[in-house]
PDB file of N, CA and C in Angstrom:
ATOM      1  N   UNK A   1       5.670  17.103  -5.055  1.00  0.00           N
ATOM      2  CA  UNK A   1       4.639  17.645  -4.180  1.00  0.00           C
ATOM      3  C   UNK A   1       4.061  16.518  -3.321  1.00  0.00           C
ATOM      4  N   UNK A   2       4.140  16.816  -2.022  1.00  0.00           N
ATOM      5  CA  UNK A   2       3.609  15.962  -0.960  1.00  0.00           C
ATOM      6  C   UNK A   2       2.113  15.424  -1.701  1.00  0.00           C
ATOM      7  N   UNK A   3       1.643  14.299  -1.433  1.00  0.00           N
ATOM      8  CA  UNK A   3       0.079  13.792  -1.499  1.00  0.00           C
ATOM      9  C   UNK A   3      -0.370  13.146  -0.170  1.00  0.00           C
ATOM     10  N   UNK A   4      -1.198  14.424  -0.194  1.00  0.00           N
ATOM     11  CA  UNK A   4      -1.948  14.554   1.484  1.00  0.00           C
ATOM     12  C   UNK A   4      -2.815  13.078   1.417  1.00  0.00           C
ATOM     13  N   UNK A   5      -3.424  12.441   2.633  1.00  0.00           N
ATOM     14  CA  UNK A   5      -4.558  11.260   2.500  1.00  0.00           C
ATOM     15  C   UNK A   5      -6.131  11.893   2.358  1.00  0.00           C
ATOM     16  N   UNK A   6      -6.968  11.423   1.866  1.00  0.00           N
ATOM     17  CA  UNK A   6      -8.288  11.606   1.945  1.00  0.00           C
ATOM     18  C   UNK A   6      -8.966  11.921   3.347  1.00  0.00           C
ATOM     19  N   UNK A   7     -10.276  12.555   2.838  1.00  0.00           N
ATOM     20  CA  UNK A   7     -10.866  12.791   4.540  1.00  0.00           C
ATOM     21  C   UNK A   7     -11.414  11.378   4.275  1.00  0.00           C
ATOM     22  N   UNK A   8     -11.791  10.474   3.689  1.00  0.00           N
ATOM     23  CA  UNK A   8     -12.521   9.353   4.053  1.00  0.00           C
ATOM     24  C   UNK A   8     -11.078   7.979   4.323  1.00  0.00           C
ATOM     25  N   UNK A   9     -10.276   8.534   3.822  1.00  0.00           N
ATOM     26  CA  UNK A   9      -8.886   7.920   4.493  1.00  0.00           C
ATOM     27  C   UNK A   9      -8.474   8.103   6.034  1.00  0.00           C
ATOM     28  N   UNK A  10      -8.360   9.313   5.989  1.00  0.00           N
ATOM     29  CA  UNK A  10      -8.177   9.320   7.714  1.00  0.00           C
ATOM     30  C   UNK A  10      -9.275   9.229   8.682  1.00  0.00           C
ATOM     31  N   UNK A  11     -10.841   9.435   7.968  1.00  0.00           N
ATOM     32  CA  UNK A  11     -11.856   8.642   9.091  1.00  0.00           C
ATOM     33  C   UNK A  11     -11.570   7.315   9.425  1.00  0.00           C
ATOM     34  N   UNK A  12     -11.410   6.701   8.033  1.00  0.00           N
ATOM     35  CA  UNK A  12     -10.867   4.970   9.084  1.00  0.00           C
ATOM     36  C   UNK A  12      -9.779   5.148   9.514  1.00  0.00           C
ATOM     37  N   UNK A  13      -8.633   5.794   9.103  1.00  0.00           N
ATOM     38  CA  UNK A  13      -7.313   5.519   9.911  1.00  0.00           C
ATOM     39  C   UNK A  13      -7.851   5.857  11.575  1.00  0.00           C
ATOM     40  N   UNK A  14      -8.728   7.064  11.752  1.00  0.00           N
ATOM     41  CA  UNK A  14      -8.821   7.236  13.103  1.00  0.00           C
ATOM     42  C   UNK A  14     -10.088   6.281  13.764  1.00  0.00           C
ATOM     43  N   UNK A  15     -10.896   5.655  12.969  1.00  0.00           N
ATOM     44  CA  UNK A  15     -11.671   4.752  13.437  1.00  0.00           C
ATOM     45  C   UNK A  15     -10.690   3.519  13.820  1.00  0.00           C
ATOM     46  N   UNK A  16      -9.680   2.788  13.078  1.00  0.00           N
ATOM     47  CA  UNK A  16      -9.021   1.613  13.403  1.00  0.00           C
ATOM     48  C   UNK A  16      -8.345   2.120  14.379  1.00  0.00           C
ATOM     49  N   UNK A  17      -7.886   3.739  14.736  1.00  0.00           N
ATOM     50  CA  UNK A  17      -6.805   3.410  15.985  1.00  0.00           C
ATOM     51  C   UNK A  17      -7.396   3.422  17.189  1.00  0.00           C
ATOM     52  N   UNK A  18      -8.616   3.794  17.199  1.00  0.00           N
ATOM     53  CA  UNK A  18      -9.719   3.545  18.400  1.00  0.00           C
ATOM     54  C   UNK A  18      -9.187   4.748  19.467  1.00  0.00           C
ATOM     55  N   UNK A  19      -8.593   5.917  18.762  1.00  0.00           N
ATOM     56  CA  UNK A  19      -8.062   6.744  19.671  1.00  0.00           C
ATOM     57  C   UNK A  19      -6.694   7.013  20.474  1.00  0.00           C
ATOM     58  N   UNK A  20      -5.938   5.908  20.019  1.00  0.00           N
ATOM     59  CA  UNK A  20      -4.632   5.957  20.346  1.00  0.00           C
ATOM     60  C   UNK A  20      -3.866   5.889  19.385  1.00  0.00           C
ATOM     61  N   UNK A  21      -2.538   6.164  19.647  1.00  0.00           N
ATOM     62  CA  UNK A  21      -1.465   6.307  18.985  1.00  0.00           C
ATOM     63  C   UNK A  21      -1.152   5.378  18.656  1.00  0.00           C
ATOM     64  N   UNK A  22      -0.658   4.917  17.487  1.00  0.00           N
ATOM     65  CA  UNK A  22      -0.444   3.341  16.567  1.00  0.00           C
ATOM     66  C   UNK A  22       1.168   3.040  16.763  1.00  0.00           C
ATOM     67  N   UNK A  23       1.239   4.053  17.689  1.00  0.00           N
ATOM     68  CA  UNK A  23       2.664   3.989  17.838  1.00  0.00           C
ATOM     69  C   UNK A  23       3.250   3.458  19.048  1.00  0.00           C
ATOM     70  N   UNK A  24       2.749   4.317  20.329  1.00  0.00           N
ATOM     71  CA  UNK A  24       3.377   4.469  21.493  1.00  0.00           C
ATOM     72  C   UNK A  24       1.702   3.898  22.551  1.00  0.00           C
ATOM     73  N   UNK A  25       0.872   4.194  21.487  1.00  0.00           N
ATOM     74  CA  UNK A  25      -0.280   3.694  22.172  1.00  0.00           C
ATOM     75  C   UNK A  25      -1.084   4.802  23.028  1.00  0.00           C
ATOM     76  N   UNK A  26      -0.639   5.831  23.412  1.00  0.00           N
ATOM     77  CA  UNK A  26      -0.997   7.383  24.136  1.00  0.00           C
ATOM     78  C   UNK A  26      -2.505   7.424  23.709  1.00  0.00           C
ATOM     79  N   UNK A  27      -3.188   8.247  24.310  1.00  0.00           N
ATOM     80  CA  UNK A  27      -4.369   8.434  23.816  1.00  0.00           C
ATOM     81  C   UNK A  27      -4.174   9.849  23.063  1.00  0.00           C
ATOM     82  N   UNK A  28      -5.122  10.151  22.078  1.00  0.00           N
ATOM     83  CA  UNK A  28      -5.115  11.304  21.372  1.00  0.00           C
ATOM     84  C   UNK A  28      -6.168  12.277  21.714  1.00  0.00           C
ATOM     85  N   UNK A  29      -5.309  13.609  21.341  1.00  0.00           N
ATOM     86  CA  UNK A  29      -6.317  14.632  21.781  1.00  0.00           C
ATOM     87  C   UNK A  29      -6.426  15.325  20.484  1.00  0.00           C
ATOM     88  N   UNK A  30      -7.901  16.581  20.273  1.00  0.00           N
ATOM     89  CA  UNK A  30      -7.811  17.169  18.874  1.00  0.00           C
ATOM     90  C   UNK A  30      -6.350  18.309  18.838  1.00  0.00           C
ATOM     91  N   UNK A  31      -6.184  17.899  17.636  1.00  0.00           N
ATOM     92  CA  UNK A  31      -5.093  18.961  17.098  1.00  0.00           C
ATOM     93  C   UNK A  31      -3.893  18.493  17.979  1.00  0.00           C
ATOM     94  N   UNK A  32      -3.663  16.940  18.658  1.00  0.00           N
ATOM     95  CA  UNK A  32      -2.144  16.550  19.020  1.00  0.00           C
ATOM     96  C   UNK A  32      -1.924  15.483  18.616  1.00  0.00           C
ATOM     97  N   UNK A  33      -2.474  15.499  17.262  1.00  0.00           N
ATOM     98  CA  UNK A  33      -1.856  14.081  16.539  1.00  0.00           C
ATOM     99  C   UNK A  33      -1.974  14.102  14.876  1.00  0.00           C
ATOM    100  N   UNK A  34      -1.242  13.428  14.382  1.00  0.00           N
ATOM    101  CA  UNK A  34      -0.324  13.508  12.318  1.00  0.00           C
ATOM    102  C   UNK A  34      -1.283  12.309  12.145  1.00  0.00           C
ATOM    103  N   UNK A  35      -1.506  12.025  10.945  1.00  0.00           N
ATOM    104  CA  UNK A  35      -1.807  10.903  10.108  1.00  0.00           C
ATOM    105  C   UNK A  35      -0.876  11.454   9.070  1.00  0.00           C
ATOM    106  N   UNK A  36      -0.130   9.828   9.551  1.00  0.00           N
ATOM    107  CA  UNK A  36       1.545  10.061   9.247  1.00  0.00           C
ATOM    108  C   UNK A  36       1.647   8.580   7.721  1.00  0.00           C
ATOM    109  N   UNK A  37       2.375   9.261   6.540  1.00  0.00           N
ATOM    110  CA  UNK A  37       2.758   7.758   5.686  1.00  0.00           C
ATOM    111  C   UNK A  37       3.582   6.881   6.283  1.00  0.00           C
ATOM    112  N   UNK A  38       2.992   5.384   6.490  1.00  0.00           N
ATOM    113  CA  UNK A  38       4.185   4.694   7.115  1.00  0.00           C
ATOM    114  C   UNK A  38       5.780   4.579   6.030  1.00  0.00           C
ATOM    115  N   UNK A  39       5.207   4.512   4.767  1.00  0.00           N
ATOM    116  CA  UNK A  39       6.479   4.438   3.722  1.00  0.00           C
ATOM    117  C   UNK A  39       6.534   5.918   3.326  1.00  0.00           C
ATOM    118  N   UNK A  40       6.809   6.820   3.498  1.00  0.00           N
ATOM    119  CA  UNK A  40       7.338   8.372   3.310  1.00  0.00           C
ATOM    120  C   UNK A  40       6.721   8.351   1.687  1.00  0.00           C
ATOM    121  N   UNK A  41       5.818   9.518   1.882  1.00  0.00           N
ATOM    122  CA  UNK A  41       5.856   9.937   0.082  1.00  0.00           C
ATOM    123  C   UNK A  41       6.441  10.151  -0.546  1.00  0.00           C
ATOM    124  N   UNK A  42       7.855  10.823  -0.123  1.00  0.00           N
ATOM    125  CA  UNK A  42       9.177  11.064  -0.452  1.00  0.00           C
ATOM    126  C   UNK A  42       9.916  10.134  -1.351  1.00  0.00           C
ATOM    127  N   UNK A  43       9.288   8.812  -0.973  1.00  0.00           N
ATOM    128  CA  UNK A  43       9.805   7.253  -1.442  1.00  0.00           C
ATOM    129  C   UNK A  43       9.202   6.302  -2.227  1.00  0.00           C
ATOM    130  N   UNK A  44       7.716   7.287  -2.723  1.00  0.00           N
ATOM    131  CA  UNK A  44       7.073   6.537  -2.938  1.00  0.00           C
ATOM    132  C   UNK A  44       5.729   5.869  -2.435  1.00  0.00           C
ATOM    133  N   UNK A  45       5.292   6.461  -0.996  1.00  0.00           N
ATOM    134  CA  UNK A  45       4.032   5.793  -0.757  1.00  0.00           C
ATOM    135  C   UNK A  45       3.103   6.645  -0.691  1.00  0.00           C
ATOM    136  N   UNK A  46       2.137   5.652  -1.182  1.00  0.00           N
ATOM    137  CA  UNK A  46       1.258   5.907  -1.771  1.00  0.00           C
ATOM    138  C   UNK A  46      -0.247   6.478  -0.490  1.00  0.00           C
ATOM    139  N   UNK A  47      -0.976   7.629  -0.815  1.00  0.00           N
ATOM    140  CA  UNK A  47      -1.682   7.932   0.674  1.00  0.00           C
ATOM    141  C   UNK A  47      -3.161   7.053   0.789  1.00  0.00           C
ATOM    142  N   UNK A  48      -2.913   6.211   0.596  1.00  0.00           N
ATOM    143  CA  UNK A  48      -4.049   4.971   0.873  1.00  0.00           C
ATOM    144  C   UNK A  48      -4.160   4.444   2.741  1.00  0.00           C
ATOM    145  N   UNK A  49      -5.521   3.750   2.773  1.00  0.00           N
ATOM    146  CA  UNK A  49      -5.067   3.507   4.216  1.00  0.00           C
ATOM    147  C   UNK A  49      -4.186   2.934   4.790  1.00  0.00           C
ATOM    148  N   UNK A  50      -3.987   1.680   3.795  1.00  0.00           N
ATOM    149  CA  UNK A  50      -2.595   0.658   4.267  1.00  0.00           C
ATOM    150  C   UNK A  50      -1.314   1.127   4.866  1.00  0.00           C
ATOM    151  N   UNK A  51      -1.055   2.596   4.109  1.00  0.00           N
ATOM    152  CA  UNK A  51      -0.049   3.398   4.194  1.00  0.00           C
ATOM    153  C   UNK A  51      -0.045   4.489   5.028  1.00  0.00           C
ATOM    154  N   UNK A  52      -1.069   4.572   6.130  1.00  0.00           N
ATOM    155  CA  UNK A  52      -1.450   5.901   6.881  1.00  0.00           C
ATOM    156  C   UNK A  52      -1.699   4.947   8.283  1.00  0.00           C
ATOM    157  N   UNK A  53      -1.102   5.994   9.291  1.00  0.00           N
ATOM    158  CA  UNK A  53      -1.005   5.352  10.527  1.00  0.00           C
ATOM    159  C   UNK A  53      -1.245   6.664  11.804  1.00  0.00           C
ATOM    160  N   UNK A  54      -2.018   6.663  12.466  1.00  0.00           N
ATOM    161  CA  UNK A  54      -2.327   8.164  13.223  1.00  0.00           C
ATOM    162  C   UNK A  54      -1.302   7.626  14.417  1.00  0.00           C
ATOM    163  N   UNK A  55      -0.744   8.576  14.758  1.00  0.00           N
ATOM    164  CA  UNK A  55       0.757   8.914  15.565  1.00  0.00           C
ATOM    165  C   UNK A  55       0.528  10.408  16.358  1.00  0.00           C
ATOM    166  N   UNK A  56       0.664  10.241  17.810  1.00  0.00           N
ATOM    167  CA  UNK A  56       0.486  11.474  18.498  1.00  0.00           C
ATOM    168  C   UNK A  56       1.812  12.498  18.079  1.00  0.00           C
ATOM    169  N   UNK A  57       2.254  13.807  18.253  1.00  0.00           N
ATOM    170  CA  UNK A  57       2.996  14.161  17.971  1.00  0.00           C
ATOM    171  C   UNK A  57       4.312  14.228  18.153  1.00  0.00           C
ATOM    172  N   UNK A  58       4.570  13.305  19.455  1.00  0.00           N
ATOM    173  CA  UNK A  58       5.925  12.918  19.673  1.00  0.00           C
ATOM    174  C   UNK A  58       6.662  11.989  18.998  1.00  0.00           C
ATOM    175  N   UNK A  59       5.775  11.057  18.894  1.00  0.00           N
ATOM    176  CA  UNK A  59       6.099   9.868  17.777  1.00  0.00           C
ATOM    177  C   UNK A  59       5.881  10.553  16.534  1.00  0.00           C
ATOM    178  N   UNK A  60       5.626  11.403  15.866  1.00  0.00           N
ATOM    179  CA  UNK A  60       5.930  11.942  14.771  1.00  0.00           C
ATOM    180  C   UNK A  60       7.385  12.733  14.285  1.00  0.00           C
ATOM    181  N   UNK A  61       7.449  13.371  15.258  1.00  0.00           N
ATOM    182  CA  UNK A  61       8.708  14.315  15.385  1.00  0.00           C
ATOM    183  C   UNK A  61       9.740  12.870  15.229  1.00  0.00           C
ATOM    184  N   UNK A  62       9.750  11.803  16.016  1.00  0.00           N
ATOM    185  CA  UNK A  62      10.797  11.121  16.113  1.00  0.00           C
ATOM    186  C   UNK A  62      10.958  10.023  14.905  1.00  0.00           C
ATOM    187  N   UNK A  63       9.551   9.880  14.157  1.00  0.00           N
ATOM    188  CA  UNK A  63       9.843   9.033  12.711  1.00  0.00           C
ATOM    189  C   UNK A  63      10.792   9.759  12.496  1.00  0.00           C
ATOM    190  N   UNK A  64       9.779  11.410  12.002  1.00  0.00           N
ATOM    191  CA  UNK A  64       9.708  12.284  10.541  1.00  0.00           C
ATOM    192  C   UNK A  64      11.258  12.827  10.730  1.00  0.00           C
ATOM    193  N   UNK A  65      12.041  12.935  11.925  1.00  0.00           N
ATOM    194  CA  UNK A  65      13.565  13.999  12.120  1.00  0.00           C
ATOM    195  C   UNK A  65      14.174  12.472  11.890  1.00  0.00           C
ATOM    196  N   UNK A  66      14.327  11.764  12.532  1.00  0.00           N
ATOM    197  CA  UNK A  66      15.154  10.226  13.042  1.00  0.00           C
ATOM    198  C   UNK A  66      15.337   9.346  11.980  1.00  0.00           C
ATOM    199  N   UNK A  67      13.859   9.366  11.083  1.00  0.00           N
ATOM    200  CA  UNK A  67      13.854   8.134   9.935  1.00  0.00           C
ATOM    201  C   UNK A  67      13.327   8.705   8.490  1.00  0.00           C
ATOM    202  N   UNK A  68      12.579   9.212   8.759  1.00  0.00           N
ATOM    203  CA  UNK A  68      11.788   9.657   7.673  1.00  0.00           C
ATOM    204  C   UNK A  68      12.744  10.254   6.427  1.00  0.00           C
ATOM    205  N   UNK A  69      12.929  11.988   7.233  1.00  0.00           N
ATOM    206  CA  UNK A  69      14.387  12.894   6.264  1.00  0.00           C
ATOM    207  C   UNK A  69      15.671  12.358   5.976  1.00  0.00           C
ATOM    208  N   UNK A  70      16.626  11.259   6.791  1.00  0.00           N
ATOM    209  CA  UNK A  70      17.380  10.610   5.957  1.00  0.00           C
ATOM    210  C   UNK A  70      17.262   9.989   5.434  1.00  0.00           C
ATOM    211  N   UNK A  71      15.700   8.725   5.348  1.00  0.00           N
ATOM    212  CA  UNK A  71      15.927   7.848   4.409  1.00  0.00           C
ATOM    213  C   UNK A  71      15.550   8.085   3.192  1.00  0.00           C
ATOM    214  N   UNK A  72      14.646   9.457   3.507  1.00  0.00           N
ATOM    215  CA  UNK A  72      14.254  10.425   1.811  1.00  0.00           C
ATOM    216  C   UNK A  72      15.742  10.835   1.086  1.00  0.00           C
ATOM    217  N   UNK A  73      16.414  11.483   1.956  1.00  0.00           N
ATOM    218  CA  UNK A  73      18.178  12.391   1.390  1.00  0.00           C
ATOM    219  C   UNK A  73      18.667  11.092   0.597  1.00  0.00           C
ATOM    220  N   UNK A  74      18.968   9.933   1.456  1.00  0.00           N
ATOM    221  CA  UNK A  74      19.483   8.977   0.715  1.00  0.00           C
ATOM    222  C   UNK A  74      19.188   8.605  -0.748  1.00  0.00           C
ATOM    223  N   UNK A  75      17.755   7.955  -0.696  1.00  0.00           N
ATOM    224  CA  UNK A  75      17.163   7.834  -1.758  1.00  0.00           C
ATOM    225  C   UNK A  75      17.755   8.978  -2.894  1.00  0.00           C
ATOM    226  N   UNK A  76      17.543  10.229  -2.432  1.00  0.00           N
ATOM    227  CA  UNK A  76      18.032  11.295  -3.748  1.00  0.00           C
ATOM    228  C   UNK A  76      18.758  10.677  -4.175  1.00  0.00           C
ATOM    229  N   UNK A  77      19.844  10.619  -3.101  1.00  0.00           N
ATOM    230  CA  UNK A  77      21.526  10.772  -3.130  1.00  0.00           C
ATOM    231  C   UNK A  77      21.610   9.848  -4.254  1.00  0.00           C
ATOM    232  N   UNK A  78      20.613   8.557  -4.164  1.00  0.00           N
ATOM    233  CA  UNK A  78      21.266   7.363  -5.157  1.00  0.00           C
ATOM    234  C   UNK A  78      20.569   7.227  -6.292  1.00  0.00           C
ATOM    235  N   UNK A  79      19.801   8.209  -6.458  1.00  0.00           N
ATOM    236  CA  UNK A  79      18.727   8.206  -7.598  1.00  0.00           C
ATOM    237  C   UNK A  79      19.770   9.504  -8.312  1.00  0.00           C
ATOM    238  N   UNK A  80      19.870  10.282  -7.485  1.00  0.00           N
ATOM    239  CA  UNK A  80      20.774  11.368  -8.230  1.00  0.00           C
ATOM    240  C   UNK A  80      22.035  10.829  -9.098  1.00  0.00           C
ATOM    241  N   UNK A  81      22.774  10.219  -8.434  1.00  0.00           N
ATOM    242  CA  UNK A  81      24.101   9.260  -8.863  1.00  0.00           C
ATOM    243  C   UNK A  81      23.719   8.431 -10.076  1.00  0.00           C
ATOM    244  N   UNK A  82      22.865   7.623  -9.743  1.00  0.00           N
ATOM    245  CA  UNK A  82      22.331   7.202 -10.946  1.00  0.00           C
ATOM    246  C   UNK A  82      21.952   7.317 -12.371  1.00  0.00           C
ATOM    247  N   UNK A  83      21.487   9.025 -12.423  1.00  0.00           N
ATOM    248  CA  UNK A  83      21.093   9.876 -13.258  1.00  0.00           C
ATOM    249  C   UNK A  83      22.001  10.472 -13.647  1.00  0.00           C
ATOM    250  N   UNK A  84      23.362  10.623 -12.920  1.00  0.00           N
ATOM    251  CA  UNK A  84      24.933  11.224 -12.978  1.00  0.00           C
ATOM    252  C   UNK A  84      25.083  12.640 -13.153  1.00  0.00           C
ATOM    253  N   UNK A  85      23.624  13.020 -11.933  1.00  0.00           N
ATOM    254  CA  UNK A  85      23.302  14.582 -11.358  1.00  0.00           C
ATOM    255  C   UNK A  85      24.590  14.775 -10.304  1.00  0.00           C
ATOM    256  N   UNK A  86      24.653  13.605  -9.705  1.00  0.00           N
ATOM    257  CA  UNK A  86      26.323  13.510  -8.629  1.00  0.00           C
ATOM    258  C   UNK A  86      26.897  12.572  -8.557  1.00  0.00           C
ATOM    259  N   UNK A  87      28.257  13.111  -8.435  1.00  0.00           N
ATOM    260  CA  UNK A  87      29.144  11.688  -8.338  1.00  0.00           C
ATOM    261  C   UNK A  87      29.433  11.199  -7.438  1.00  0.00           C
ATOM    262  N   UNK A  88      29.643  10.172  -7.455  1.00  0.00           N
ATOM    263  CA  UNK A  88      30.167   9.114  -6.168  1.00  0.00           C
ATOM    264  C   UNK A  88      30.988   9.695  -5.458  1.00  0.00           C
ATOM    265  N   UNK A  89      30.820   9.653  -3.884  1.00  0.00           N
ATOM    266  CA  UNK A  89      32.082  10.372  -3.096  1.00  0.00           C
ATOM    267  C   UNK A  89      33.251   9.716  -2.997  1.00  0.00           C
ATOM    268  N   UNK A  90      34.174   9.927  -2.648  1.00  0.00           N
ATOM    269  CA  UNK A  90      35.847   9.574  -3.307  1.00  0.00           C
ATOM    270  C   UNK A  90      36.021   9.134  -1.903  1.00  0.00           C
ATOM    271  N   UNK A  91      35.337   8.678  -1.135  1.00  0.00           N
ATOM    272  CA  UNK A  91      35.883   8.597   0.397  1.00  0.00           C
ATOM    273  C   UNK A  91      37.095   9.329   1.033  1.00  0.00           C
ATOM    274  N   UNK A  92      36.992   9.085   2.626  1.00  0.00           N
ATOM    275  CA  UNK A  92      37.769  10.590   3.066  1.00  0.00           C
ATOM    276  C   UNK A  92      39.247  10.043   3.756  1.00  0.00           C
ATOM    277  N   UNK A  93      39.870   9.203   2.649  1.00  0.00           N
ATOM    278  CA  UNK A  93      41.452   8.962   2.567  1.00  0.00           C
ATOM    279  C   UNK A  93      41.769  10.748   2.440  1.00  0.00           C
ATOM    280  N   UNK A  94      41.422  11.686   1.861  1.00  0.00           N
ATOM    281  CA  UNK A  94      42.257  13.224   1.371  1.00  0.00           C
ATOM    282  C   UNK A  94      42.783  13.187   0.488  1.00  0.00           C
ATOM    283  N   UNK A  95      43.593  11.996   0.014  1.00  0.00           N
ATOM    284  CA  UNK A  95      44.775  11.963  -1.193  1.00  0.00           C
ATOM    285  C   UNK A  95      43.926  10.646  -2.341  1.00  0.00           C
ATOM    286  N   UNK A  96      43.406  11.801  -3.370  1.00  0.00           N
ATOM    287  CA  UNK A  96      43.152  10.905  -4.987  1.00  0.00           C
ATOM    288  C   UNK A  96      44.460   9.853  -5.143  1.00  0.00           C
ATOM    289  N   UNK A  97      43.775   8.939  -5.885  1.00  0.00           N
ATOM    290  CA  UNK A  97      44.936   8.373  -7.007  1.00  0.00           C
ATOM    291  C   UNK A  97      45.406   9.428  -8.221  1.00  0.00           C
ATOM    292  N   UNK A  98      44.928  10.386  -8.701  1.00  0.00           N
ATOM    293  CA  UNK A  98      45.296  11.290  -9.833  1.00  0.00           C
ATOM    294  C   UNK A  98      46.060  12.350  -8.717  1.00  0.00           C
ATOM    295  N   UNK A  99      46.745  12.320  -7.504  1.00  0.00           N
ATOM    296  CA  UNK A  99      47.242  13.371  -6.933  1.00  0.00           C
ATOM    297  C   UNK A  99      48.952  12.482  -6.679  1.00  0.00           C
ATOM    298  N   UNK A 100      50.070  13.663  -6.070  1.00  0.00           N
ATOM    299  CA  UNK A 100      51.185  13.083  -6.153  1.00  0.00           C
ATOM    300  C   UNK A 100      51.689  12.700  -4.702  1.00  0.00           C
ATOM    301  N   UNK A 101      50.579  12.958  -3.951  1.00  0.00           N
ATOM    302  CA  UNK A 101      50.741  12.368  -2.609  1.00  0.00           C
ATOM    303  C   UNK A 101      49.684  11.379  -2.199  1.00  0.00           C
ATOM    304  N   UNK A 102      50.143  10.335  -1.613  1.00  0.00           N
ATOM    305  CA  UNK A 102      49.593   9.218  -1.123  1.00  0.00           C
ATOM    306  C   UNK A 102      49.891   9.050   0.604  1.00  0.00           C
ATOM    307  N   UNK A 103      48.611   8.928   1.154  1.00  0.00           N
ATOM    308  CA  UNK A 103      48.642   8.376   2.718  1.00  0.00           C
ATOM    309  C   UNK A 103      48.542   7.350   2.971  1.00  0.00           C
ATOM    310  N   UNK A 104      49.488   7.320   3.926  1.00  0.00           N
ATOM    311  CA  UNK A 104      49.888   5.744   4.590  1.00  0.00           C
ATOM    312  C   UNK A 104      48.320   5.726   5.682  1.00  0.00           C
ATOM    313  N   UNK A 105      48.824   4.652   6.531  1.00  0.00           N
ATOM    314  CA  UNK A 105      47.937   4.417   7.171  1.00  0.00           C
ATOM    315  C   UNK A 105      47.906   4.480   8.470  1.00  0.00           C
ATOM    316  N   UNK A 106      48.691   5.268   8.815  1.00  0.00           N
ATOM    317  CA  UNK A 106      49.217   6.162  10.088  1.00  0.00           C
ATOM    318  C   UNK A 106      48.483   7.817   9.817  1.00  0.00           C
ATOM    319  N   UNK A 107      48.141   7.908   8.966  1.00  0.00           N
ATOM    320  CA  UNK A 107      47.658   8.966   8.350  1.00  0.00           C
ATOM    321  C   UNK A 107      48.747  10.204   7.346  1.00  0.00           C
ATOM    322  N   UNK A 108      49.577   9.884   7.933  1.00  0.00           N
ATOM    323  CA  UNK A 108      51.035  10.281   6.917  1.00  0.00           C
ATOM    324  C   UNK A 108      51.237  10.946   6.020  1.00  0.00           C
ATOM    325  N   UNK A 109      50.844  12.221   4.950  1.00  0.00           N
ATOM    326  CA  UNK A 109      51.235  12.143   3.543  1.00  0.00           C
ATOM    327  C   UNK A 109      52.704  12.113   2.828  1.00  0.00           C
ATOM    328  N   UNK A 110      52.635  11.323   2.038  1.00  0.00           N
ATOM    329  CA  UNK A 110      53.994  11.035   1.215  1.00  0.00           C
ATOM    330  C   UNK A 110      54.099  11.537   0.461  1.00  0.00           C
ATOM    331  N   UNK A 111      55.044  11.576  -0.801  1.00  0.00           N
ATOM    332  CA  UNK A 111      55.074  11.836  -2.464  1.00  0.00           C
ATOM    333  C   UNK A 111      54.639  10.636  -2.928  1.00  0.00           C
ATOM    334  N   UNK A 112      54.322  10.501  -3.653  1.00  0.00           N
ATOM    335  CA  UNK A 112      54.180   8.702  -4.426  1.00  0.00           C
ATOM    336  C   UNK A 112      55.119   8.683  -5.297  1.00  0.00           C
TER     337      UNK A 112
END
C-alpha cells in the first residue's frame, strides 16, 4: 500500500519550492501539481520531506510512466527471482540446451 506524505510534510515541501516546480522550474497552479517520492515507495522510500519533491504535472507523468513504473517492475522482477517466485529468463537464442536443436549464429536451426 502506497504511503501518502503528511499535510505538515507537504506544507514545507511547498514552502521550499517557493511555488515552482523542483523540476522544470514552471510555476504552479492549485490542483496542477503531485508531491511526488523522489525514491518511489514502490522501492522503498520513505514519505518524509527529504524524499518529497512538488513537480507540476508534466514532470510527473514523465518520472512516474519513464522512470518510476520500470524501475518498480524491475525491482519485483529481482526480488521475485530471488524468492524463486520466477525464474531467470533463458534468453531469446529459441533453442534450450535440454532441446535437440541448436542455432547457429546466422540464426539457423540444426539437430545437435
Amino acid at each position: 500500500m502506497r504511503r501518502e506524505f503528511s499535510k505538515q510534510t507537504k506544507r514545507q515541501a511547498f514552502e521550499r519550492s517557493n511555488g515552482c516546480c523542483e523540476s522544470c522550474s514552471a510555476k504552479l497552479f492549485a490542483g496542477k501539481f503531485r508531491y511526488d517520492h523522489i525514491i518511489p515507495d514502490g522501492i522503498g522510500g520513505e514519505p518524509i520531506l527529504d524524499n518529497c519533491q512538488v513537480i507540476c504535472m508534466a514532470c510527473d507523468a514523465s518520472k512516474t510512466y519513464g522512470i518510476d513504473i520500470p524501475r518498480i517492475a524491475k525491482a519485483k522482477r529481482i526480488s521475485d527471482r530471488a524468492k524463486g517466485i520466477e525464474k531467470p529468463s533463458r534468453g531469446t537464442w529459441g533453442a534450450g540446451s535440454k532441446t535437440k536443436w541448436k542455432r547457429k549464429l546466422n540464426g539457423e536451426l540444426i539437430l545437435r
